[in-house]
C-alpha atoms as a PDB file:
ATOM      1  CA  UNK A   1       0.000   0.000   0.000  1.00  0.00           C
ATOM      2  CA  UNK A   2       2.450   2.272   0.678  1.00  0.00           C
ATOM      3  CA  UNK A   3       4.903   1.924  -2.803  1.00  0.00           C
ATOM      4  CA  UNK A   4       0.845   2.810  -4.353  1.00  0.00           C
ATOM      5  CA  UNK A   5       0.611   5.824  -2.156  1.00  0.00           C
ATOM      6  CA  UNK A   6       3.822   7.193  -3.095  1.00  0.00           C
ATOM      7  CA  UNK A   7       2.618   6.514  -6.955  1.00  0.00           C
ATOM      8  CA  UNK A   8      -0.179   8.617  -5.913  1.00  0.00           C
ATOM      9  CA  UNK A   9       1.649  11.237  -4.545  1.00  0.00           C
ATOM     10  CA  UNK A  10       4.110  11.241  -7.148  1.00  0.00           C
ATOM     11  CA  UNK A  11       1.739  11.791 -10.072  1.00  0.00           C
ATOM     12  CA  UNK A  12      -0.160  14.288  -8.317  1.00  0.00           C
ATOM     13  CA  UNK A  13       2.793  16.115  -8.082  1.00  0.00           C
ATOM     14  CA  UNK A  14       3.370  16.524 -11.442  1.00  0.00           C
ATOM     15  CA  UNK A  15       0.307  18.918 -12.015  1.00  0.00           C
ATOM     16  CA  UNK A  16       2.733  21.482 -10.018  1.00  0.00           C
ATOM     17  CA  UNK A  17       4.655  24.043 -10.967  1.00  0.00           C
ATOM     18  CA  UNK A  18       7.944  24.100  -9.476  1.00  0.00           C
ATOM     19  CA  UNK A  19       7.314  26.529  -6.596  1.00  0.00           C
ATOM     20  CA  UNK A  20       4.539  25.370  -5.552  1.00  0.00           C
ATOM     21  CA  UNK A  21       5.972  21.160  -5.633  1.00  0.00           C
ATOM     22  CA  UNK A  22       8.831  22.720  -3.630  1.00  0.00           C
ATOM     23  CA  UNK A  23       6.864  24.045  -1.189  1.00  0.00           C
ATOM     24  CA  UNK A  24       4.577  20.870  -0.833  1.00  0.00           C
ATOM     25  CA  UNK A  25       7.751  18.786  -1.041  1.00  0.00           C
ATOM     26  CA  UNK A  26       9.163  21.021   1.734  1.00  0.00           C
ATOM     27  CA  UNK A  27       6.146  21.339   4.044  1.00  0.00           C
ATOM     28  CA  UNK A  28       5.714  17.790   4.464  1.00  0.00           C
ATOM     29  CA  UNK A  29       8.861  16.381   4.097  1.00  0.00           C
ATOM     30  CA  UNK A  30       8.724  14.397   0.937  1.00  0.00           C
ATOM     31  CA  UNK A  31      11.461  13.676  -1.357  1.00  0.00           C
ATOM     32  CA  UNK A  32      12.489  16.179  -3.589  1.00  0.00           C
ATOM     33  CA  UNK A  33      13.954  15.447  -7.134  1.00  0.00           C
ATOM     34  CA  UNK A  34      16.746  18.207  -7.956  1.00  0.00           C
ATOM     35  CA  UNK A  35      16.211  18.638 -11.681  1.00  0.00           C
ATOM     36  CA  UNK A  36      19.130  21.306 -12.622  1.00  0.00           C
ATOM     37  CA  UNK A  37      21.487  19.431 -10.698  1.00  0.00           C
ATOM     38  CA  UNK A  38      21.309  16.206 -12.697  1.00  0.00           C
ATOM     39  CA  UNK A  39      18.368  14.696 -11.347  1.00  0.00           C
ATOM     40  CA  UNK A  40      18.088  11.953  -8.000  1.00  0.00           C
ATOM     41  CA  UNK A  41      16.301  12.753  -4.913  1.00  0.00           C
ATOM     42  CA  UNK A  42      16.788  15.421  -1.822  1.00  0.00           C
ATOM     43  CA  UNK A  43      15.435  13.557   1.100  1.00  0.00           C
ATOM     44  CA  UNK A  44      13.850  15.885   4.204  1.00  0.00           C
ATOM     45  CA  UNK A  45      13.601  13.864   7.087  1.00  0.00           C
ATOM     46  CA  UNK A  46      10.216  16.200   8.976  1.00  0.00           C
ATOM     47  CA  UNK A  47       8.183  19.142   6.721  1.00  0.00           C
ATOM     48  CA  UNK A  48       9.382  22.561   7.429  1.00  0.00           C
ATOM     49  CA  UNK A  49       7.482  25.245   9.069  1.00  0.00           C
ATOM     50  CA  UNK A  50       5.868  28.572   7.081  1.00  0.00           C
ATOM     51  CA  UNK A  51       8.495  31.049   8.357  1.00  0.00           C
ATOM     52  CA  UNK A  52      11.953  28.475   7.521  1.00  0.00           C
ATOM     53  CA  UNK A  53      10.482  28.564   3.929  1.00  0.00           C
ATOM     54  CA  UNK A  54       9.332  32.020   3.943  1.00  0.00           C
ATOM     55  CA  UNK A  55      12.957  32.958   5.169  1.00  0.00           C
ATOM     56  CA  UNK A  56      14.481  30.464   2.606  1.00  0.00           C
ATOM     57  CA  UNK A  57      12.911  32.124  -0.683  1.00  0.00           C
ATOM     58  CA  UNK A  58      12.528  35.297   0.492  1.00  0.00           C
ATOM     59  CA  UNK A  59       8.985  35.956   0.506  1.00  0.00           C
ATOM     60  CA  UNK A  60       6.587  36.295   3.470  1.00  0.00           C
ATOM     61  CA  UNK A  61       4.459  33.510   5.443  1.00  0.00           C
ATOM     62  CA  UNK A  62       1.159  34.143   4.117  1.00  0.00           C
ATOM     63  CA  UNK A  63       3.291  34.075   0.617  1.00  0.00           C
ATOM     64  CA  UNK A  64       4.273  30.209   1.432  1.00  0.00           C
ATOM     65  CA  UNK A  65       0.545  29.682   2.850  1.00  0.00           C
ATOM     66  CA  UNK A  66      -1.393  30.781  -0.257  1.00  0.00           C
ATOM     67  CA  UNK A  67       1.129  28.857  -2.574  1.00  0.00           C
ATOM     68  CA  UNK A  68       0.568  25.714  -0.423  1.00  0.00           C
ATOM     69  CA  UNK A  69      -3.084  26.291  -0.005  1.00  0.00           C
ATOM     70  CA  UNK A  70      -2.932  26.606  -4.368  1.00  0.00           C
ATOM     71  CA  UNK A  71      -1.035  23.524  -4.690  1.00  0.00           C
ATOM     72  CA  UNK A  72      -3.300  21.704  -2.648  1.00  0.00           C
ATOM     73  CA  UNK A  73      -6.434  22.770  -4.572  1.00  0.00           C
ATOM     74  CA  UNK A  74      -4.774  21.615  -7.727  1.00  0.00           C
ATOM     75  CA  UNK A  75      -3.815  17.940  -6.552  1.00  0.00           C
ATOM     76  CA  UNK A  76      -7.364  17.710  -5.409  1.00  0.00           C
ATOM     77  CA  UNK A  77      -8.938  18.513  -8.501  1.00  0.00           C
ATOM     78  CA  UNK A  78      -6.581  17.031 -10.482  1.00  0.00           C
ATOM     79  CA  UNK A  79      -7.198  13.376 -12.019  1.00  0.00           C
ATOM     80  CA  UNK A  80      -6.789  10.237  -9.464  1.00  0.00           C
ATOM     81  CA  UNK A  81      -7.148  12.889  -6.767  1.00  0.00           C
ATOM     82  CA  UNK A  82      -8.420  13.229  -3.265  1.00  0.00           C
ATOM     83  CA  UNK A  83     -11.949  13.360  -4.477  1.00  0.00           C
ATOM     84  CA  UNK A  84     -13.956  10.102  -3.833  1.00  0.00           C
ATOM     85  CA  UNK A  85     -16.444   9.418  -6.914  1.00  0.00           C
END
């Protein structure tokens, strides 16, 4: 169950831009594949809080919160989402 659940995860993923996978990767501490630096996987052990990212890209908390809040929105509606049919 779980290898399907990251299958999940990983395809809803891919409906993201890159700021906004970051931040989902980020806030709950998923793997995160490093594209420009010739690909494999950054590993974060626990999700980080609003202000580390807000402090990391240089933008404010409510900044991180509405990207987050937009990300999640667009995994839900997107297909094989959270939405029971």
């Amino acid at each position: 169950l779980r290898t399907l659940d990251q299958i999940t995860v990983r395809s809803l993923l891919k409906h993201l831009d890159d700021k906004e996978r970051y931040v989902i990767c980020r806030r709950y501490g998923l793997a995160v594949e490093k594209m420009e630096e010739g690909g494999g996987l950054v590993h974060y052990d626990e999700g980080a809080t609003l202000e580390s990212l807000a402090k990391e890209r240089g933008v404010s908390r409510e900044r991180i919160r509405q990207i987050e809040r937009e990300a999640l929105r667009k995994m839900r509606k997107a297909p094989s989402g959270g939405q029971k049919r």
